[in-house]
PDB file of N, CA and C in Angstrom:
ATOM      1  N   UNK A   1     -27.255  -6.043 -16.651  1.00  0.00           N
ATOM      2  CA  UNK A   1     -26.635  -5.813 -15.366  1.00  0.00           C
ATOM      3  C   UNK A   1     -25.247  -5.242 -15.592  1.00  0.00           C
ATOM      4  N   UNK A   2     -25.125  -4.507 -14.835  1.00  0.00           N
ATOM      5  CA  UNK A   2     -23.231  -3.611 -14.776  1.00  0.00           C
ATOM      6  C   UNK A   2     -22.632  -3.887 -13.421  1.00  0.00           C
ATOM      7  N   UNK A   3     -21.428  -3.731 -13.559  1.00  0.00           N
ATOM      8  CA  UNK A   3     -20.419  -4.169 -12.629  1.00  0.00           C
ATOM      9  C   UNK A   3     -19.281  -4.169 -13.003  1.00  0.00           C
ATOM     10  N   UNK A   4     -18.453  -4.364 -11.814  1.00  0.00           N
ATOM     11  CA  UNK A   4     -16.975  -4.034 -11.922  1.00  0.00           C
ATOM     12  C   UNK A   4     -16.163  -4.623 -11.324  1.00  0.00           C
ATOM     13  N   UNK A   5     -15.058  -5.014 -10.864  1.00  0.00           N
ATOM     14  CA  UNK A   5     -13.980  -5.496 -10.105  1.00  0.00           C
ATOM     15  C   UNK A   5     -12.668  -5.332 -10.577  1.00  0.00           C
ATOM     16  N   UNK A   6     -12.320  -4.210  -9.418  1.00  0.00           N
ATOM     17  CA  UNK A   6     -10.471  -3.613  -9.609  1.00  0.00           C
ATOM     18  C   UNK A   6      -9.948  -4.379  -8.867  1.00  0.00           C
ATOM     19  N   UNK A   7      -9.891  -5.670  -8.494  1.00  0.00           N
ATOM     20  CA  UNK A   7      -9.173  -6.611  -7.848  1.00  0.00           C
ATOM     21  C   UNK A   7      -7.650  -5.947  -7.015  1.00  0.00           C
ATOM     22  N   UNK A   8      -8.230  -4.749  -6.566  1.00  0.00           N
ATOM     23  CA  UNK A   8      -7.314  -3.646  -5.880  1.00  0.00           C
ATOM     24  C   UNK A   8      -6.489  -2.805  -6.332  1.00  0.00           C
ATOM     25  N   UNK A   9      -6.411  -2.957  -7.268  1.00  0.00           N
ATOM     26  CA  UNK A   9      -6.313  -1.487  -8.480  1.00  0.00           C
ATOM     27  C   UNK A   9      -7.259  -0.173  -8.441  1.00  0.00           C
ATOM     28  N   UNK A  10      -7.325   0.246  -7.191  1.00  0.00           N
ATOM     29  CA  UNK A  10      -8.416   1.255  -6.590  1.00  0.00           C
ATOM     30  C   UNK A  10      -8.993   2.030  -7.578  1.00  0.00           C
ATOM     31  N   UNK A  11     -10.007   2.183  -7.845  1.00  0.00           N
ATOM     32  CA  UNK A  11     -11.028   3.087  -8.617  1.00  0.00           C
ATOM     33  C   UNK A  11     -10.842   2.470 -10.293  1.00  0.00           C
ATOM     34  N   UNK A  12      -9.683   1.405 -10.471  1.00  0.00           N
ATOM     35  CA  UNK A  12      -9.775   0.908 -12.404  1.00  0.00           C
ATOM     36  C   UNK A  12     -11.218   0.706 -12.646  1.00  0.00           C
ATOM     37  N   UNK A  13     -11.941  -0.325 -12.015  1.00  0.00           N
ATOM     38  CA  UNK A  13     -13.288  -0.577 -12.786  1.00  0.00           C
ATOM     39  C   UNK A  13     -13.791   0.024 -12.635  1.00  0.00           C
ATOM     40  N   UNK A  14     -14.488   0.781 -11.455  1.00  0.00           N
ATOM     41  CA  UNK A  14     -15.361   2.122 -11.427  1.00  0.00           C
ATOM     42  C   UNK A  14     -14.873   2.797 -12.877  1.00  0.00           C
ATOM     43  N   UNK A  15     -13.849   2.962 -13.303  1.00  0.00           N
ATOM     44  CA  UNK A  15     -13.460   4.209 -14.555  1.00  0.00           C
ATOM     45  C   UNK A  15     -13.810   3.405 -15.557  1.00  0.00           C
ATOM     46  N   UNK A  16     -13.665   2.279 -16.041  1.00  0.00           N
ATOM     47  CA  UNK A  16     -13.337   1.418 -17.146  1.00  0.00           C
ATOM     48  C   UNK A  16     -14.728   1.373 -16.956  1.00  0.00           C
ATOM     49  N   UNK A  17     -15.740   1.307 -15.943  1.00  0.00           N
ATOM     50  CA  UNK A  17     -17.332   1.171 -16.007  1.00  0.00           C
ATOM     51  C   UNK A  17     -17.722   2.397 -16.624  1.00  0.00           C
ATOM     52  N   UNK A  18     -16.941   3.524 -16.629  1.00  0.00           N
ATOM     53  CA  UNK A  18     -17.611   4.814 -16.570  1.00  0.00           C
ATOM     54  C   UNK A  18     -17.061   5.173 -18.040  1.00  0.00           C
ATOM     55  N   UNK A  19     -16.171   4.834 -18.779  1.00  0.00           N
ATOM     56  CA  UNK A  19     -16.018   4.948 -20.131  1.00  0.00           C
ATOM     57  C   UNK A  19     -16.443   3.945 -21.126  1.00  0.00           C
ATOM     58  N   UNK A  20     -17.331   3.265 -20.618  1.00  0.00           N
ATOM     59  CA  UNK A  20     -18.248   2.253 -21.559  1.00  0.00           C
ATOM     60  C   UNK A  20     -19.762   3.270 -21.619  1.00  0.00           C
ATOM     61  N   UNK A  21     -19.756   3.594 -20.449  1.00  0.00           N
ATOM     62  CA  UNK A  21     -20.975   4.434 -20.056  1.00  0.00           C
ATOM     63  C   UNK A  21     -20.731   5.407 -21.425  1.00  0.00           C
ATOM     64  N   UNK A  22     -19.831   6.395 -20.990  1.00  0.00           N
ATOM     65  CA  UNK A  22     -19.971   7.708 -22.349  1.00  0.00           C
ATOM     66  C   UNK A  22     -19.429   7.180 -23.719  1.00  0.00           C
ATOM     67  N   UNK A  23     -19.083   5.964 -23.877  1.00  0.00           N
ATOM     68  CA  UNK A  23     -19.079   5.330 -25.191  1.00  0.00           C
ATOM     69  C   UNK A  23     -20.256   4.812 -25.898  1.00  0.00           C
ATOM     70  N   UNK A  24     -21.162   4.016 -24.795  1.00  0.00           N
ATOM     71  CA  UNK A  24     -22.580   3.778 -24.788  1.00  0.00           C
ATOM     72  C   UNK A  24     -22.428   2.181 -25.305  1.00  0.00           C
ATOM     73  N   UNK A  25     -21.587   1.472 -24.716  1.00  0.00           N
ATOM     74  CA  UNK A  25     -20.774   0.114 -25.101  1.00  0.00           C
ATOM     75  C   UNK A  25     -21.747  -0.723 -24.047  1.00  0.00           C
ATOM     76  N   UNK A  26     -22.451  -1.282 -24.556  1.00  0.00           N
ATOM     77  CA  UNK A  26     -23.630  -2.374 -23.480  1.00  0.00           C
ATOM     78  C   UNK A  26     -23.284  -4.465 -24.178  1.00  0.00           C
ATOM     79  N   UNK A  27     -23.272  -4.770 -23.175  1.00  0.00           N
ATOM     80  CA  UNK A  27     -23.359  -6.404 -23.764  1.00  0.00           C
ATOM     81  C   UNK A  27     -21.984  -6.577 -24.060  1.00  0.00           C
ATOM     82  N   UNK A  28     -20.931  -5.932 -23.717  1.00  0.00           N
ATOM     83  CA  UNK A  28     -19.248  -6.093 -23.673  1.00  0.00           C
ATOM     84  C   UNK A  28     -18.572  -6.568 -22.414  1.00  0.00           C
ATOM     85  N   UNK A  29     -17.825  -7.186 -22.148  1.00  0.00           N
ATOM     86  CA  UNK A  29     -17.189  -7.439 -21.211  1.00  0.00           C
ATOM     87  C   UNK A  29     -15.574  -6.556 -21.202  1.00  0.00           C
ATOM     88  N   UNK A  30     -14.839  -6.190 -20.968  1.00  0.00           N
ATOM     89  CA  UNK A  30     -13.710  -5.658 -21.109  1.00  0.00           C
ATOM     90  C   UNK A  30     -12.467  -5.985 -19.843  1.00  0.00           C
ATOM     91  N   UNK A  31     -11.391  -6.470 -20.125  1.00  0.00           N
ATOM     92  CA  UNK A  31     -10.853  -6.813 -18.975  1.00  0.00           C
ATOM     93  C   UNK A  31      -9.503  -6.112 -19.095  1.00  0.00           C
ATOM     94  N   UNK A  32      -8.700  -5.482 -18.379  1.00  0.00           N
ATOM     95  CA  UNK A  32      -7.538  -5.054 -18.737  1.00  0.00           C
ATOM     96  C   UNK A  32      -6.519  -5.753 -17.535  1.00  0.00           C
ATOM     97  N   UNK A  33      -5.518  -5.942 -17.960  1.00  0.00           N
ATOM     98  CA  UNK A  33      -4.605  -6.783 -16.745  1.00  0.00           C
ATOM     99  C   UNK A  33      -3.255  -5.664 -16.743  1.00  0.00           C
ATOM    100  N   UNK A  34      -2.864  -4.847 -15.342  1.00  0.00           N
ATOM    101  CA  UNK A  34      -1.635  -4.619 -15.689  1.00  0.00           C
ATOM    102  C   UNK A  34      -0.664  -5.355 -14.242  1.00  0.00           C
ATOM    103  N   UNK A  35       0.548  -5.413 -14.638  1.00  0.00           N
ATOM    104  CA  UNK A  35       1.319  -5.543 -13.379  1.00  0.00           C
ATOM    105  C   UNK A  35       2.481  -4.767 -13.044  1.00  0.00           C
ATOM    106  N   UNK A  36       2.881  -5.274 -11.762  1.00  0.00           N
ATOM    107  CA  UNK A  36       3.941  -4.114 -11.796  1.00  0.00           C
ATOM    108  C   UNK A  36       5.073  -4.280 -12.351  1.00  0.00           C
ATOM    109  N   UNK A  37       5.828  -3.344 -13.316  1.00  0.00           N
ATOM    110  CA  UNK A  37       7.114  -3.164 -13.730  1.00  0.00           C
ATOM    111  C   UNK A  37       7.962  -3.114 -12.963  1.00  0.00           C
ATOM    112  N   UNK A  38       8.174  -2.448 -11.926  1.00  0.00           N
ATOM    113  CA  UNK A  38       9.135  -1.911 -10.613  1.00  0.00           C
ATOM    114  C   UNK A  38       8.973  -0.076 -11.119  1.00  0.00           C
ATOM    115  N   UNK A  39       8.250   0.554 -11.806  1.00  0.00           N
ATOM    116  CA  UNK A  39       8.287   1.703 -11.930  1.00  0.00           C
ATOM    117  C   UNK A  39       6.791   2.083 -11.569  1.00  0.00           C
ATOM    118  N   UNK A  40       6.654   3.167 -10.559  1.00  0.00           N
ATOM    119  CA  UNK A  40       5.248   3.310 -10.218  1.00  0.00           C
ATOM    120  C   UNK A  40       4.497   4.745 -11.150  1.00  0.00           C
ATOM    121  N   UNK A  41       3.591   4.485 -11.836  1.00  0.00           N
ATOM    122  CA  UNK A  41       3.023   5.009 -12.826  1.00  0.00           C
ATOM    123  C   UNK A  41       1.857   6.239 -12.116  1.00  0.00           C
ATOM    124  N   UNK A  42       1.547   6.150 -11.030  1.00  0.00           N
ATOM    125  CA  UNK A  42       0.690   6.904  -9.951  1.00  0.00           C
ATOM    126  C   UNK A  42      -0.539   7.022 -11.065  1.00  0.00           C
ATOM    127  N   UNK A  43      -1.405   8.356 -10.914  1.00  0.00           N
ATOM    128  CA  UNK A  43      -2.187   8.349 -11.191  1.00  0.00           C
ATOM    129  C   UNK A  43      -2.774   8.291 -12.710  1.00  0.00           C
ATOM    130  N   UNK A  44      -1.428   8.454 -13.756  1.00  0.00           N
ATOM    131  CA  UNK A  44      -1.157   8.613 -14.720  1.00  0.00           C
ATOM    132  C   UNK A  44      -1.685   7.041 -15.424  1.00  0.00           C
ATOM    133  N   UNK A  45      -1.849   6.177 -14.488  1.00  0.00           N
ATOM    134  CA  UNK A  45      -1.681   4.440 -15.015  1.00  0.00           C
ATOM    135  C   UNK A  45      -3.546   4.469 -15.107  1.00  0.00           C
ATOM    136  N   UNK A  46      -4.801   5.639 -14.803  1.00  0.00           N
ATOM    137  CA  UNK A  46      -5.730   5.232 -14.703  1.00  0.00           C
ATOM    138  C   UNK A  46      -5.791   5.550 -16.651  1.00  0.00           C
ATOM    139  N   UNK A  47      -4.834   6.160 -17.205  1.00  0.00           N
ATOM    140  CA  UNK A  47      -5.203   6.849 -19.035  1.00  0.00           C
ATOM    141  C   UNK A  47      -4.646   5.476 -19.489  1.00  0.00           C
ATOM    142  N   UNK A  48      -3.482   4.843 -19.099  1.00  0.00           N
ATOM    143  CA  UNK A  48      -3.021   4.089 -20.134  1.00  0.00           C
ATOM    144  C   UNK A  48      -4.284   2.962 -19.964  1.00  0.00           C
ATOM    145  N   UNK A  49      -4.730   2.524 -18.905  1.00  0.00           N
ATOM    146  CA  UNK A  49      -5.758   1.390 -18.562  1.00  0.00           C
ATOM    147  C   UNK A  49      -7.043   1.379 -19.223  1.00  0.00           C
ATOM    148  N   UNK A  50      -7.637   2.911 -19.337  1.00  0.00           N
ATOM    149  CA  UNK A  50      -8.157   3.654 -20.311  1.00  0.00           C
ATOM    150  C   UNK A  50      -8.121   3.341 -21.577  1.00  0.00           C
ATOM    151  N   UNK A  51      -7.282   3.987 -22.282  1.00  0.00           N
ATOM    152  CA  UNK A  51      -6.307   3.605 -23.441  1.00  0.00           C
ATOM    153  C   UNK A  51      -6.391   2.122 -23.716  1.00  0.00           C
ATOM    154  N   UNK A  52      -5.695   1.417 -22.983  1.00  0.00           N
ATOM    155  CA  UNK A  52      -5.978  -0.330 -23.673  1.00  0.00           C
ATOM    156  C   UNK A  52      -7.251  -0.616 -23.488  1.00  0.00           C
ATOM    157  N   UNK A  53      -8.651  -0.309 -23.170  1.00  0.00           N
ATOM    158  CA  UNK A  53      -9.672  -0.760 -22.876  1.00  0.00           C
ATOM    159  C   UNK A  53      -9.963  -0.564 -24.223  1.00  0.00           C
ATOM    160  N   UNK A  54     -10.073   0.949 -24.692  1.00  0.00           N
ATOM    161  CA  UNK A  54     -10.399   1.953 -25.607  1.00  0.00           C
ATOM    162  C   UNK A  54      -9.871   1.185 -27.214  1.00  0.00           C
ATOM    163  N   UNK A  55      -9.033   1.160 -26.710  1.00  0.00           N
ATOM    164  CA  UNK A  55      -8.002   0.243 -27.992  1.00  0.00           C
ATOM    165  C   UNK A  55      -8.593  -0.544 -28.389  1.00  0.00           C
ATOM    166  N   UNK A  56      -9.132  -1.684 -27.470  1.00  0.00           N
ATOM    167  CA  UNK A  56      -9.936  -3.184 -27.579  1.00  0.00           C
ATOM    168  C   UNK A  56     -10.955  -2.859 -28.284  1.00  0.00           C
ATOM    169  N   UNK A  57     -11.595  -1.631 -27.792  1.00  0.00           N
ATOM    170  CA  UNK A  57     -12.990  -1.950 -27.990  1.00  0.00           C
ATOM    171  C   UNK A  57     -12.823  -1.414 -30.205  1.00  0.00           C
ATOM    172  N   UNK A  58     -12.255  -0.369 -29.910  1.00  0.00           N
ATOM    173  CA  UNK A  58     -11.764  -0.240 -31.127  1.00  0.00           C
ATOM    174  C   UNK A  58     -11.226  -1.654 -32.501  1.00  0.00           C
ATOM    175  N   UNK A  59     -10.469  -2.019 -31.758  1.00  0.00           N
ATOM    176  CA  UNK A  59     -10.077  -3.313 -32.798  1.00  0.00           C
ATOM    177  C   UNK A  59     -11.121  -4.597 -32.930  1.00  0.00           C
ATOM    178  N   UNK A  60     -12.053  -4.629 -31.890  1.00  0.00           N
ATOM    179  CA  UNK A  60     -12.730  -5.608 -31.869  1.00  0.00           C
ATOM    180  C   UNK A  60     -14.057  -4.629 -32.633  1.00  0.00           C
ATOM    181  N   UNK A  61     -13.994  -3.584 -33.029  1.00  0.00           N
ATOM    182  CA  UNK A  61     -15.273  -2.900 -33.775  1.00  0.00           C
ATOM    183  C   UNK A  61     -16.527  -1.953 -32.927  1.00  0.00           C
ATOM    184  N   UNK A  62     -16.616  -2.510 -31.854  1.00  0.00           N
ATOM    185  CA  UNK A  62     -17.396  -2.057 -31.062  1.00  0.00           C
ATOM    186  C   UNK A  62     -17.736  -0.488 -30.866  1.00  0.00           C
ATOM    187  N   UNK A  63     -16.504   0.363 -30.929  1.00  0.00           N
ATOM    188  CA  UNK A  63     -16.345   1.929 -31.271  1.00  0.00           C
ATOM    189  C   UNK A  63     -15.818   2.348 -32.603  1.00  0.00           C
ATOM    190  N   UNK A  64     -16.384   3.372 -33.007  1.00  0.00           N
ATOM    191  CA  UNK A  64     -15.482   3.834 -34.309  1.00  0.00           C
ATOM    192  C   UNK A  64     -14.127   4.501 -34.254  1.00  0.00           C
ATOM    193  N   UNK A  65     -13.227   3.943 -33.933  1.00  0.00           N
ATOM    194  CA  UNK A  65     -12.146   4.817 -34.879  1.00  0.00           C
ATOM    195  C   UNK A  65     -11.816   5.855 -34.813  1.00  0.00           C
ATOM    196  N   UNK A  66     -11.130   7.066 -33.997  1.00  0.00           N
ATOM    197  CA  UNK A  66     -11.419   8.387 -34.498  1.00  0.00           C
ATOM    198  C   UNK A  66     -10.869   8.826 -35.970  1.00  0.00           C
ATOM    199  N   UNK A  67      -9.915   8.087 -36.290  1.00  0.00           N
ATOM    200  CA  UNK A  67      -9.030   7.851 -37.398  1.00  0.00           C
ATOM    201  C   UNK A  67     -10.245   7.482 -38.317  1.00  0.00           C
ATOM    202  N   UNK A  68     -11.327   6.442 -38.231  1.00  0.00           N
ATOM    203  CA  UNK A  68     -11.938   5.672 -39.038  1.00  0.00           C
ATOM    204  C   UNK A  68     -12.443   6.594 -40.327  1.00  0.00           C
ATOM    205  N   UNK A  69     -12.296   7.259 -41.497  1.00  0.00           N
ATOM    206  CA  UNK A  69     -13.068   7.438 -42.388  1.00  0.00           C
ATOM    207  C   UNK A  69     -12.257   9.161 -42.570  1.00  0.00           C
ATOM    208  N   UNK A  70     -11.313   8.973 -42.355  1.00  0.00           N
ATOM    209  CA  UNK A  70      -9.648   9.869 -42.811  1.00  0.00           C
ATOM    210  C   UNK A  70      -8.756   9.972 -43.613  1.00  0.00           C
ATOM    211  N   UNK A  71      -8.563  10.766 -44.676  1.00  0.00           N
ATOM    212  CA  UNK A  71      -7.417  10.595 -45.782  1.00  0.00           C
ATOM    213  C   UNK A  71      -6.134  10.724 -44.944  1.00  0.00           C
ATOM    214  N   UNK A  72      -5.050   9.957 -45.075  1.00  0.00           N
ATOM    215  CA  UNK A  72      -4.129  10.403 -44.253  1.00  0.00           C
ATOM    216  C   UNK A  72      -3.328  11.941 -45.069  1.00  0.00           C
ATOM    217  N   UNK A  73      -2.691  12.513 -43.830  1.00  0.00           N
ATOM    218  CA  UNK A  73      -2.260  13.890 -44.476  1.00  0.00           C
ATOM    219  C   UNK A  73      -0.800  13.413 -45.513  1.00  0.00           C
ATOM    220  N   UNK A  74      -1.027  14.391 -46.348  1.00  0.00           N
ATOM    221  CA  UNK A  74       0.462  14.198 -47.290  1.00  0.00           C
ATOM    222  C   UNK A  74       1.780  14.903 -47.234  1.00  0.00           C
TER     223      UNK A  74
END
């Protein structure tokens, strides 16, 4: 089963649903929490939310890495 809840963070889970989708990430839960700073981030706050999901799924193994299997440059 899939699902979502942006607990009014308009359209976060719909997206955060929709980049598990083209990751192909099934049987994960993912939760991202942001609040407000006093600086409004507009539409720009749906990449960073993105980004920390992406991150997670990364450190917890679930995605590879794009880095993963890279000499670093010299």
């Amino acid at each position: 089963e899939q699902g979502e809840d942006d607990d009014g963070e308009a359209a976060a889970g719909n997206r955060l649903a929709h980049l598990l989708g083209l990751l192909g990430v099934n049987n994960v839960l993912v939760v991202v929490s942001r609040y407000f700073g006093g600086v409004k981030l507009g539409p720009s706050r749906f990449k960073y939310i993105n980004q920390a999901a992406r991150d997670a799924l990364e450190i917890g193994g679930f995605v590879d890495s794009p880095d993963r299997g890279k000499r670093p440059k010299r």
